[in-house]
Protein backbone atom coordinates (compact mmCIF):
# COMPACT_ATOMS: atom_id res chain seq x y z
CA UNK A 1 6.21 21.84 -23.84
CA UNK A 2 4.45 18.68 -24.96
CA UNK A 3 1.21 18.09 -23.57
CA UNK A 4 1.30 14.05 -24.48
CA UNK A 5 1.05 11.66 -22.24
CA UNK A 6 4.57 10.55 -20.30
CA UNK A 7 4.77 6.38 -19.75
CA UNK A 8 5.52 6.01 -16.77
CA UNK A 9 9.04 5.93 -15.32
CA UNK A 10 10.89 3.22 -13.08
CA UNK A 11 10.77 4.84 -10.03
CA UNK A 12 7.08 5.16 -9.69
CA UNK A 13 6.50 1.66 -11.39
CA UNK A 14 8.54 0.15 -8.87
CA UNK A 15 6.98 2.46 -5.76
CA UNK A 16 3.16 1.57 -7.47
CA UNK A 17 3.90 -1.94 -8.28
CA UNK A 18 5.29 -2.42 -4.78
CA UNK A 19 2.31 -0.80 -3.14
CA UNK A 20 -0.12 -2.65 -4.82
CA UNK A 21 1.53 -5.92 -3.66
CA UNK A 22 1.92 -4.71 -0.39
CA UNK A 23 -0.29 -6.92 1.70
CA UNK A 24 0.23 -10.12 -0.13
CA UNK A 25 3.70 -10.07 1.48
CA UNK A 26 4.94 -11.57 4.81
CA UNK A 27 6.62 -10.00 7.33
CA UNK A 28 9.68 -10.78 9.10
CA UNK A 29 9.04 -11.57 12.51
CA UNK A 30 11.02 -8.42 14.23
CA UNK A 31 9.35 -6.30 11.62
CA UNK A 32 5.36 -7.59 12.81
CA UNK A 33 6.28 -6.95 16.50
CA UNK A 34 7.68 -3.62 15.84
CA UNK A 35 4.65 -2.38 14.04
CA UNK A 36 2.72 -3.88 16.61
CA UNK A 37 4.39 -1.42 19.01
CA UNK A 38 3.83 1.75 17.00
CA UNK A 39 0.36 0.39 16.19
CA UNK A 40 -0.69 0.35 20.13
CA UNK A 41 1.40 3.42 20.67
CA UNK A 42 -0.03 5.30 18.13
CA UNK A 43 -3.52 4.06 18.98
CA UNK A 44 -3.24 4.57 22.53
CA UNK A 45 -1.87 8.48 21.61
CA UNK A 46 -5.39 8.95 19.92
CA UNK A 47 -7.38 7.66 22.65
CA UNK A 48 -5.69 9.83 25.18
CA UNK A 49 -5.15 12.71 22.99
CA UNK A 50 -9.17 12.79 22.36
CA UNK A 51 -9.51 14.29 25.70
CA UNK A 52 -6.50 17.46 25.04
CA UNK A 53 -7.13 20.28 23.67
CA UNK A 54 -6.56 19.66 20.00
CA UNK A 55 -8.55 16.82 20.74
CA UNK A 56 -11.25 18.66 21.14
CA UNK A 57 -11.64 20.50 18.94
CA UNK A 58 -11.12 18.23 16.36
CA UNK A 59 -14.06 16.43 17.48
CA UNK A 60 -15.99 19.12 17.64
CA UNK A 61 -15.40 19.83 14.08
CA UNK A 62 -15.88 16.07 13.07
CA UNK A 63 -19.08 15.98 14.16
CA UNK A 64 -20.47 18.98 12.60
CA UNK A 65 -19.42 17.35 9.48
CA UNK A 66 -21.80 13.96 9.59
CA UNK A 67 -20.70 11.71 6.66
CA UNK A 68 -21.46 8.08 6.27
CA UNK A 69 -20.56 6.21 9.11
CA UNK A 70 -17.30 3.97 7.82
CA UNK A 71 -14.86 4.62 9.97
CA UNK A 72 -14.06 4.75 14.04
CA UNK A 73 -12.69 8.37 15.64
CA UNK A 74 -11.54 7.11 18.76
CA UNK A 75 -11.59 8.20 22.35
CA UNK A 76 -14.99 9.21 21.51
CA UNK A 77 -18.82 7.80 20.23
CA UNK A 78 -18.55 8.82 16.82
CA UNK A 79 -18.69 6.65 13.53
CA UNK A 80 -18.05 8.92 10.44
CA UNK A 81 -16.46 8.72 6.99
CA UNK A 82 -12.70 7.45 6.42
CA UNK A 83 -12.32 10.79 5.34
CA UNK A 84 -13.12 12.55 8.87
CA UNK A 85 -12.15 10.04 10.85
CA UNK A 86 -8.76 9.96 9.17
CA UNK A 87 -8.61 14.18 9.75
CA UNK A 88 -9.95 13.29 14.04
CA UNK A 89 -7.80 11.00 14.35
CA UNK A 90 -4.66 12.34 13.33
CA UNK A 91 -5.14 15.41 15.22
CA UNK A 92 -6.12 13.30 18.71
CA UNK A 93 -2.65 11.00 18.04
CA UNK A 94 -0.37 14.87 17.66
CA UNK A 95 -2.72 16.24 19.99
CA UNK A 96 0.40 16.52 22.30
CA UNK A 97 3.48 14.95 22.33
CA UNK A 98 3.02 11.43 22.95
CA UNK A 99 3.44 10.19 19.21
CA UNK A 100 6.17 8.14 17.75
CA UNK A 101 9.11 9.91 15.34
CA UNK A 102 11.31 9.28 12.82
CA UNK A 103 14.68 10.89 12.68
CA UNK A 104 15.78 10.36 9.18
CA UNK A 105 12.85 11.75 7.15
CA UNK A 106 11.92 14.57 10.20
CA UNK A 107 8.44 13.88 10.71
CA UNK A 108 6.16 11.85 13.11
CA UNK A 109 5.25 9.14 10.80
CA UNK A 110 2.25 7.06 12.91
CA UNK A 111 -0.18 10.02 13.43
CA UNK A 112 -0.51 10.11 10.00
CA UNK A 113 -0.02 6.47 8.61
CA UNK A 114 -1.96 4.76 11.36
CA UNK A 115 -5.02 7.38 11.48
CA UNK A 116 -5.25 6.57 7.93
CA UNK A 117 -4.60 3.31 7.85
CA UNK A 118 -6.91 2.37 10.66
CA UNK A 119 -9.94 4.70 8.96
CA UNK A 120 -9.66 2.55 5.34
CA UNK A 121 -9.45 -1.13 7.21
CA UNK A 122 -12.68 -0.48 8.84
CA UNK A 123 -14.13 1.10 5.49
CA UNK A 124 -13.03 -1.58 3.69
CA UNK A 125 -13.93 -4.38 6.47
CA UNK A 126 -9.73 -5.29 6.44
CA UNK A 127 -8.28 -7.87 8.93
CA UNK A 128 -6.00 -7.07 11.62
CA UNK A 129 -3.18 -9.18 9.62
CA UNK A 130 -4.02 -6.46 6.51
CA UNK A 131 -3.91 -3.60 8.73
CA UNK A 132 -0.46 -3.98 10.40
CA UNK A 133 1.15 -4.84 6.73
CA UNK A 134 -0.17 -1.51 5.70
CA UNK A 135 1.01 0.26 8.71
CA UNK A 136 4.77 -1.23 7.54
CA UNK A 137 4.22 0.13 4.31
CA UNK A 138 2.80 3.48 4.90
CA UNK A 139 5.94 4.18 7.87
CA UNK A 140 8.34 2.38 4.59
CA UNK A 141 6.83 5.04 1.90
CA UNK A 142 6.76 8.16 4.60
CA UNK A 143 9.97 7.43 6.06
CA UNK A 144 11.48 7.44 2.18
CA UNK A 145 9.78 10.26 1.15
CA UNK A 146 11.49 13.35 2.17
CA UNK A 147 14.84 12.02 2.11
CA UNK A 148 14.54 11.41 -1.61
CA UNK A 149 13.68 15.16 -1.29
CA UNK A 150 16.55 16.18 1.01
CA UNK A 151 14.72 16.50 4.40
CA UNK A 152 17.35 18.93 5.49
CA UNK A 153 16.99 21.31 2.21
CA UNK A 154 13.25 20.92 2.71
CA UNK A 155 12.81 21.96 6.04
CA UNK A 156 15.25 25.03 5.65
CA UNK A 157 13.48 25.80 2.77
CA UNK A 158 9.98 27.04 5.14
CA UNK A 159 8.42 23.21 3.98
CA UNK A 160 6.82 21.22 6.64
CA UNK A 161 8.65 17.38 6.50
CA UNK A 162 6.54 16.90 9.13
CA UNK A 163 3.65 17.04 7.07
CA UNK A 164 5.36 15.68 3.70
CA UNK A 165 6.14 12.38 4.55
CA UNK A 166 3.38 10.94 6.86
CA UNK A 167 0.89 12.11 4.10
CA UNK A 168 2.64 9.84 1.59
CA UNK A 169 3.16 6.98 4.09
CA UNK A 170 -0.70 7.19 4.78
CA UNK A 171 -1.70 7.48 1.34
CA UNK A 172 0.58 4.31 0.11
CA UNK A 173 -1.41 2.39 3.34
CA UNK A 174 -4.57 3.58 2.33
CA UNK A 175 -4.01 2.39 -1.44
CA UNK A 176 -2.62 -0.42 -0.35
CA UNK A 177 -5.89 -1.65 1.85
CA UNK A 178 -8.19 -0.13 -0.79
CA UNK A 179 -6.48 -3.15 -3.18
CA UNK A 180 -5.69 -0.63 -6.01
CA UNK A 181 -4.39 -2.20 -8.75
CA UNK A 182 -0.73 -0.02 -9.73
CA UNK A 183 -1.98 1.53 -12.56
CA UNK A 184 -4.17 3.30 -10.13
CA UNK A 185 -2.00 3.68 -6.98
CA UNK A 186 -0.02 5.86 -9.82
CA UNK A 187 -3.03 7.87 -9.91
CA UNK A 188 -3.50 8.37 -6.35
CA UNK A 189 0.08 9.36 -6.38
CA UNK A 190 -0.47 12.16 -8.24
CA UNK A 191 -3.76 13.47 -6.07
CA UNK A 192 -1.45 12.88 -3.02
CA UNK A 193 1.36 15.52 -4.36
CA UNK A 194 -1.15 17.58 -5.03
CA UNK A 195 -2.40 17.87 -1.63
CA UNK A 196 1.03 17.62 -0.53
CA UNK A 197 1.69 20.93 1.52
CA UNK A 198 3.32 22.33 5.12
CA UNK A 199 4.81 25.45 6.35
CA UNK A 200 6.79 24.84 9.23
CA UNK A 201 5.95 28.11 10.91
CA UNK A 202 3.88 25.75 13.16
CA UNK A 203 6.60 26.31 15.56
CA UNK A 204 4.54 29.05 16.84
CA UNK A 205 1.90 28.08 17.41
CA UNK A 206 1.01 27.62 20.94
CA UNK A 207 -1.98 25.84 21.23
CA UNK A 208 -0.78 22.99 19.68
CA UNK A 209 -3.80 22.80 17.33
CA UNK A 210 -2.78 23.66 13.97
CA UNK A 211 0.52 21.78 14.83
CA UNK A 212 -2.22 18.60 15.49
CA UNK A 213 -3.28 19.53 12.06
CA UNK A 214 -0.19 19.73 9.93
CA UNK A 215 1.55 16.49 11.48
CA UNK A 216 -1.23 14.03 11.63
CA UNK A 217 -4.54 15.45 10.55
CA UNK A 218 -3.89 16.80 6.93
CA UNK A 219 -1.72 14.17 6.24
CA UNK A 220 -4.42 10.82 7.25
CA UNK A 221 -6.94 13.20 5.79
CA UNK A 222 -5.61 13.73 2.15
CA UNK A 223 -4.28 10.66 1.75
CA UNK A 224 -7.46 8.92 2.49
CA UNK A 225 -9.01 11.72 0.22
CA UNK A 226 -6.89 10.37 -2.68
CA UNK A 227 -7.25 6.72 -2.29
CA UNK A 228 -10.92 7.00 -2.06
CA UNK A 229 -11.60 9.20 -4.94
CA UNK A 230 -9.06 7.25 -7.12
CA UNK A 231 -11.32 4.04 -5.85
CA UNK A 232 -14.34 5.99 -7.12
CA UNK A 233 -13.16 6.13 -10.37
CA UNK A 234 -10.98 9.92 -10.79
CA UNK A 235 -8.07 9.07 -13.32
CA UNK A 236 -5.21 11.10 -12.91
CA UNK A 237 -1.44 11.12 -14.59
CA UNK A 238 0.72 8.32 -14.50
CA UNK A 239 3.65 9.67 -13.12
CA UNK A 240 3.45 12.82 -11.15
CA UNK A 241 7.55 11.89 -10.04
CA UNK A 242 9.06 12.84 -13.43
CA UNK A 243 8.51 14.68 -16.47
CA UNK A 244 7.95 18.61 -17.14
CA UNK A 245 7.21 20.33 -13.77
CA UNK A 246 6.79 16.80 -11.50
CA UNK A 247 6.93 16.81 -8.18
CA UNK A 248 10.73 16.40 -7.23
CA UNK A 249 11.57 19.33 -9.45
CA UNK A 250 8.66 21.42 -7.34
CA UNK A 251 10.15 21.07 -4.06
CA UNK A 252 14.16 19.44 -4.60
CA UNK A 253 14.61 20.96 -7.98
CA UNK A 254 18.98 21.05 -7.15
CA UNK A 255 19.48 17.53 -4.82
CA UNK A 256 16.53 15.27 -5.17
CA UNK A 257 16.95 11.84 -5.49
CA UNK A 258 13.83 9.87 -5.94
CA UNK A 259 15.26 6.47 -6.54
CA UNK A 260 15.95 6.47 -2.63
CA UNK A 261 12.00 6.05 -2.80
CA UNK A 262 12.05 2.67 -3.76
CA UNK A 263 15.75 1.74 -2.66
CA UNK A 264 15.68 -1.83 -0.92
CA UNK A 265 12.07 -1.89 0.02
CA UNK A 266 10.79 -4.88 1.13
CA UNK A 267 14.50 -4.99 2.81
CA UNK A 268 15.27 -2.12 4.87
CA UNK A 269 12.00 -1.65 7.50
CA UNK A 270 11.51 1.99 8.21
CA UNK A 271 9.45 0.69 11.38
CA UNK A 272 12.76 -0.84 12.45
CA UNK A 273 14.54 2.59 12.45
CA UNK A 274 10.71 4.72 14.29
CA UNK A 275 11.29 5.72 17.83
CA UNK A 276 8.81 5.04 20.31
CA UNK A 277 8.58 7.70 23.45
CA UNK A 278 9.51 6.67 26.46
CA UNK A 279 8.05 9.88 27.75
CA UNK A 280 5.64 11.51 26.70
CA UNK A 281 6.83 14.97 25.84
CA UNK A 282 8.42 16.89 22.89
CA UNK A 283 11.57 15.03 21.03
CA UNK A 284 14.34 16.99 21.55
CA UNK A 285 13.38 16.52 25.53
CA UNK A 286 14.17 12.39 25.54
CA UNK A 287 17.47 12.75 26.00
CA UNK A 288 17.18 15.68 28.56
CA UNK A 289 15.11 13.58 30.74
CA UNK A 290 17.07 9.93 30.44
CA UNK A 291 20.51 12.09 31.23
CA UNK A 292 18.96 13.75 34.52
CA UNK A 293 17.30 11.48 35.56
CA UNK A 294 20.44 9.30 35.24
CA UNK A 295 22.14 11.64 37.42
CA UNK A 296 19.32 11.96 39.73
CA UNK A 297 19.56 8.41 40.73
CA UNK A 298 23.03 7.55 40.48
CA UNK A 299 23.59 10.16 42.66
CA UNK A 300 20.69 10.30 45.23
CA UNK A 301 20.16 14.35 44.10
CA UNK A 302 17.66 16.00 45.53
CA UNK A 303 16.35 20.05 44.66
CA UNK A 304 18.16 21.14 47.43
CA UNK A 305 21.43 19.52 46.37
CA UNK A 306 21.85 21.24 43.09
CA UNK A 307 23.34 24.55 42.31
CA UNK A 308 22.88 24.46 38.74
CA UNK A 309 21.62 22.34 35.67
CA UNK A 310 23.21 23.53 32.16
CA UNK A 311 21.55 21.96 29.09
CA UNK A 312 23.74 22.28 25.72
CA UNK A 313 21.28 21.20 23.00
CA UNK A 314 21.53 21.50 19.15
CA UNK A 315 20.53 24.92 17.53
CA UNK A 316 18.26 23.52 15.33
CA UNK A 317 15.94 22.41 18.28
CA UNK A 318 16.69 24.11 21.21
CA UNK A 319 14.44 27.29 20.41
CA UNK A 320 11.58 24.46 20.01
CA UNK A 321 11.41 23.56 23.33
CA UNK A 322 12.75 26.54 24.99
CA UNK A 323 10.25 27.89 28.33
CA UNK A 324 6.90 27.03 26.01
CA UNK A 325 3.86 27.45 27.38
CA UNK A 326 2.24 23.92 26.31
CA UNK A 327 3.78 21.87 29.82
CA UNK A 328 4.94 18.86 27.29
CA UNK A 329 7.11 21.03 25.40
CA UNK A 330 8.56 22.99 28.03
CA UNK A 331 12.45 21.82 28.47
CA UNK A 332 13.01 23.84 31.73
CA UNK A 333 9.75 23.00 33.68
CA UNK A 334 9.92 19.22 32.34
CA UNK A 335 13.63 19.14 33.94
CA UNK A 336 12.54 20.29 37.13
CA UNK A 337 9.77 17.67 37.21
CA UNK A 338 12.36 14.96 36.87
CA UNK A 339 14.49 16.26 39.86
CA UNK A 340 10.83 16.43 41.88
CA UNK A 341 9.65 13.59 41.30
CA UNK A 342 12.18 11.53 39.75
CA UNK A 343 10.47 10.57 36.68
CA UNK A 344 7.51 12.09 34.48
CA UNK A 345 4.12 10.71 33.97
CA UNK A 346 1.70 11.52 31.40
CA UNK A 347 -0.28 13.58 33.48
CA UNK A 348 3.15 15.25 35.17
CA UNK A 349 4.01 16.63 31.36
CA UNK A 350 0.52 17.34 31.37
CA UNK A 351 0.08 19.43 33.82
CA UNK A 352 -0.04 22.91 32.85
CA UNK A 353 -1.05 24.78 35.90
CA UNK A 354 2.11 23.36 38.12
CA UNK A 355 4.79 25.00 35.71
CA UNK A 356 3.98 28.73 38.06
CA UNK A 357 3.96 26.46 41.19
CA UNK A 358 6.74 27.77 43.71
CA UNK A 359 8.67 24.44 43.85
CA UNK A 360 9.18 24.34 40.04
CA UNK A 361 9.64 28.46 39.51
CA UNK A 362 12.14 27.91 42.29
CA UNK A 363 14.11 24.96 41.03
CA UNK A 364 13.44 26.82 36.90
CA UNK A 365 16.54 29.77 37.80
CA UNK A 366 19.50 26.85 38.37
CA UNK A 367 18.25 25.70 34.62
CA UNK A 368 19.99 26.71 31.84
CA UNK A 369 19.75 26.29 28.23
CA UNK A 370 22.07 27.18 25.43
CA UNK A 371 22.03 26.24 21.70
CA UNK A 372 25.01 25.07 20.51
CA UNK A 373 25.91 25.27 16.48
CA UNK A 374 28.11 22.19 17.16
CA UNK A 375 25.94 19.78 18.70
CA UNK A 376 23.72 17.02 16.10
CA UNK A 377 20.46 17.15 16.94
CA UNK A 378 18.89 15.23 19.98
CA UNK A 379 22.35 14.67 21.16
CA UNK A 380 22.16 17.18 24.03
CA UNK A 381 25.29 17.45 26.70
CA UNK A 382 24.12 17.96 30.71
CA UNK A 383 26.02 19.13 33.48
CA UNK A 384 24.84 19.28 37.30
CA UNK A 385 26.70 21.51 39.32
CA UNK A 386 25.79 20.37 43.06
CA UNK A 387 26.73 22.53 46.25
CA UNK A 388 29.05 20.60 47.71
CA UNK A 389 31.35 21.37 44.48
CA UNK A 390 30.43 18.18 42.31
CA UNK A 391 30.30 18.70 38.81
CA UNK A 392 28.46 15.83 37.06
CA UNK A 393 28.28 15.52 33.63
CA UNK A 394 25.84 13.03 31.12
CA UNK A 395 25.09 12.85 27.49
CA UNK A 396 22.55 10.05 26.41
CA UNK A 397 23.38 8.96 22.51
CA UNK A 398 20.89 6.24 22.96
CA UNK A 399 17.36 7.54 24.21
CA UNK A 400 15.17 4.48 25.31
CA UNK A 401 12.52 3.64 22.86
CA UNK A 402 14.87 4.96 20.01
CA UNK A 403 16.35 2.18 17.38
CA UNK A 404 19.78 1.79 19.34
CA UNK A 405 18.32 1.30 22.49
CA UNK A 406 14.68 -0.32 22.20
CA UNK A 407 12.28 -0.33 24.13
CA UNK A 408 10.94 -3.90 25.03
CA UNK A 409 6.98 -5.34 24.45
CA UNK A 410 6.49 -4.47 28.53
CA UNK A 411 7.46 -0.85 28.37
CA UNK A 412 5.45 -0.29 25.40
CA UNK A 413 2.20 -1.81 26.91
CA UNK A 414 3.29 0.04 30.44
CA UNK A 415 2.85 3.22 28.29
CA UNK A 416 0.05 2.21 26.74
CA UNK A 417 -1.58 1.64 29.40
CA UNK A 418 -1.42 4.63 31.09
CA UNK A 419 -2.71 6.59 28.23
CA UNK A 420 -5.55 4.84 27.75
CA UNK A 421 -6.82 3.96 31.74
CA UNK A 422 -8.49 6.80 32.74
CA UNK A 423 -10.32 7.35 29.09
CA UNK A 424 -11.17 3.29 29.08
CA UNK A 425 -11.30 1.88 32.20
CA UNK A 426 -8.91 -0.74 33.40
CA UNK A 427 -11.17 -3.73 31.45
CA UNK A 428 -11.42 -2.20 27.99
CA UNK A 429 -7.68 -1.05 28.37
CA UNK A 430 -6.17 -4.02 28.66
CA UNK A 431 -8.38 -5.40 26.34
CA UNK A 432 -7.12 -3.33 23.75
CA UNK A 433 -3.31 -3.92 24.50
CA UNK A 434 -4.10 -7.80 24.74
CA UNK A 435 -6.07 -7.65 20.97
CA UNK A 436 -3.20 -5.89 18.92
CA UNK A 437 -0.77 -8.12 20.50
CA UNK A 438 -2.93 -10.66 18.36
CA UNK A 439 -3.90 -8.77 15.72
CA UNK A 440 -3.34 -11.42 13.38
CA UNK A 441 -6.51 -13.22 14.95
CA UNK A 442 -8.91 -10.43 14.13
CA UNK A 443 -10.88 -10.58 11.39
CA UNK A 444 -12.36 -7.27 10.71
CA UNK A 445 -10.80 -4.37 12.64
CA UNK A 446 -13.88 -3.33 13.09
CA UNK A 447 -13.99 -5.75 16.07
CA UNK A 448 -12.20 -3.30 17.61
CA UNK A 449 -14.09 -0.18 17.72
CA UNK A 450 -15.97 -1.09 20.95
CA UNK A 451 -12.89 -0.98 22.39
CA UNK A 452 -11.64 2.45 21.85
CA UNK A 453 -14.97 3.96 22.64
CA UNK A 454 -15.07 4.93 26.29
CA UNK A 455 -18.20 4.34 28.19
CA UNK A 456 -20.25 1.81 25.95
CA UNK A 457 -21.67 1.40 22.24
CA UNK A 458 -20.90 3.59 19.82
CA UNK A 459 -23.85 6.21 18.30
């Protein structure tokens, strides 16, 4: 095998060119307000997920570390290096399941772009108009990235799209606002496969922690890592994406296709196709919780009404969210909330201790869930079976928030909102939804630390 140097090819020449001309670009209107949305939602999932468990303990961990004080972890008073605060962040926006997703590449794409993204504007004193173009980019790169793999093949396969493609979406936003030049985005490339990494045994893990960690956490963190040490001067090769032993022939060595990497970019948004949460639990739930509570409604149902609830949900999924112990991933308790209360908050699919309570354990033995071989994922079929012999069916195709069925600048900021009063305070809340509505108007993101620190100046 010849050690010589490889020039580069055209798919990484186009992907590095692109990247480097990222933020010189304008946006289409549709595509701004969109990444708007995912900007606030993602933001406001890091505030609120500071105070969960992950949370925790990723800010625990951040601030044994020090560093020089670049970059904002928010939700909390500490200034630290894009590095750490890239790592904090993207744990305390997957901290639960609040976080935006996107379907195609099978991975949560804004804890890891926007964490990142976020951490190099404020090291790099960006604007607010530099910041959302990046965010675009980063969810256009990550949302590519493991369907030129074959996300399907990949995830069967043991790997982790979940942490694949947000790491690449964060590092081509953190290149991008670092203003490398494409010679060395190629090199940050390269650093970024190397780091690339996931084993999607996070399913069991309970806590939710090391989940935090693979989704959001490692991905903002080693993509920052790469742009920053590539901006410090490390040279690397020129096209990690073919040659002898690149990366598509490490992970898709039968069915990769990495020309879908730069296939009509600067076209086809990947924002546009990102669904936002309307609640705030796992993603195979959304549809669960828009069909009862459809049939809740249209059909005045109370606890005592129904006989049974039977839940047919894709096989691929259903053992995800199958009687967890984490309240926001729990399919049977989150079902009985709806038909309690009607809807469910964020502190509802928070609320570990009432999933024993006697109301819920009660209402838990009519529910029943069954994975079905034949069903496409988060496309689950409900049936309520009432006493007075009804039998009324529901499948949601559309879930609110997802591309078909949007949801609107309101909703988002309704959401928003809630996550972030209790942490903020009413003032600095709406504050912070009324600045990234006009994030074109700031200046230096930085102007917007105060406002995701609760309780005063940051230390």
């Amino acid at each position: 095998m010849s050690l010589a140097p490889l020039k580069a090819g055209p798919v990484i020449r186009g992907l590095s060119d692109y990247i480097s001309n990222a933020l010189e670009k304008e946006l289409p209107a549709a595509v701004s307000e969109k990444a708007k949305h995912h900007l606030l939602d993602t933001l406001a999932s890091m505030v609120s997920g500071a105070a969960l468990p992950p949370g925790r303990k990723a800010l625990d961990y951040t601030r044994l570390q020090g560093g020089t004080p670049e970059a904002t972890v928010a939700g909390s008073d500490i200034l630290t290096s894009a590095v750490n605060a890239a790592l904090a962040n993207g744990m305390t926006a997957h901290a639960d399941e609040t976080d935006d997703s996107h379907f195609a590449s099978r991975s949560h794409l804004g804890c890891g772009v926007v964490p990142a993204a976020f951490a190099m504007a404020e090291k790099e004193g960006a604007t607010g108009a530099a910041l959302l173009k990046a965010v675009v980019l980063g969810y256009d790169i990550g949302g590519r990235l493991t369907v030129a793999l074959g996300a399907d093949r990949l995830y069967e396969g043991g790997h982790s799209t979940h942490s694949f493609a947000p790491l690449f979406g964060a590092a081509a936003a953190s290149g991008a606002l670092a203003r490398l030049p494409a010679e060395q985005v190629r090199w940050m490339l390269s650093y970024t496969a190397q780091q690339a990494s996931g084993v999607n045994c996070w399913q069991r893990d309970t806590d939710h922690i090391e989940k935090a960690f693979d989704f959001g956490g490692m991905a903002a963190r080693n993509a920052v890592t790469a742009a920053t040490m590539v901006q410090a001067g490390f040279t690397g090769i020129d096209d990690v994406f073919s040659g002898p032993r690149n990366f598509f022939f490490t992970f898709a060595p039968e069915d990769a296709a990495p020309e879908l990497l730069i296939a009509e970019l600067g076209q086809r948004y990947e924002v546009l196709h990102t669904n936002i949460k309307k609640w705030t639990v796992g993603s195979p739930i959304q549809a669960v919780l828009d069909s009862v509570q459809a049939l809740v409604l249209e059909n005045n149902l109370t606890a005592d009404d129904i006989a049974a609830i039977d839940i047919r949900m894709s096989d691929k999924e259903a053992h995800v969210v199958d009687n967890r112990t984490m309240a926001a991933v729990n399919l049977q308790y989150l079902v009985c909330v709806m038909v309690l209360d009607r809807t469910v908050s964020f502190a509802s699919a928070h609320d570990d201790a009432r999933i024993d309570k006697p109301s819920i354990s009660a209402l838990k033995k009519v529910v029943t869930l069954m994975a079905d071989p034949d069903l496409p994922r988060r496309q689950p079929t409900i049936e309520i079976q009432t006493f007075d012999g009804r039998v009324l069916p529901h499948q949601t195709l559309a879930v609110r928030g997802t591309p078909a069925n949007p949801m609107d600048r309101e909703e988002v900021a309704n959401k928003a909102y809630d996550l972030l009063v209790i942490p903020l305070g009413e003032e600095k809340a709406q504050a912070l939804i009324d600045k990234i509505w006009r994030i074109e108007q700031v200046t230096n993101v930085c102007e917007l630390r105060a406002l995701l620190t609760p309780g005063g100046a940051l230390v």
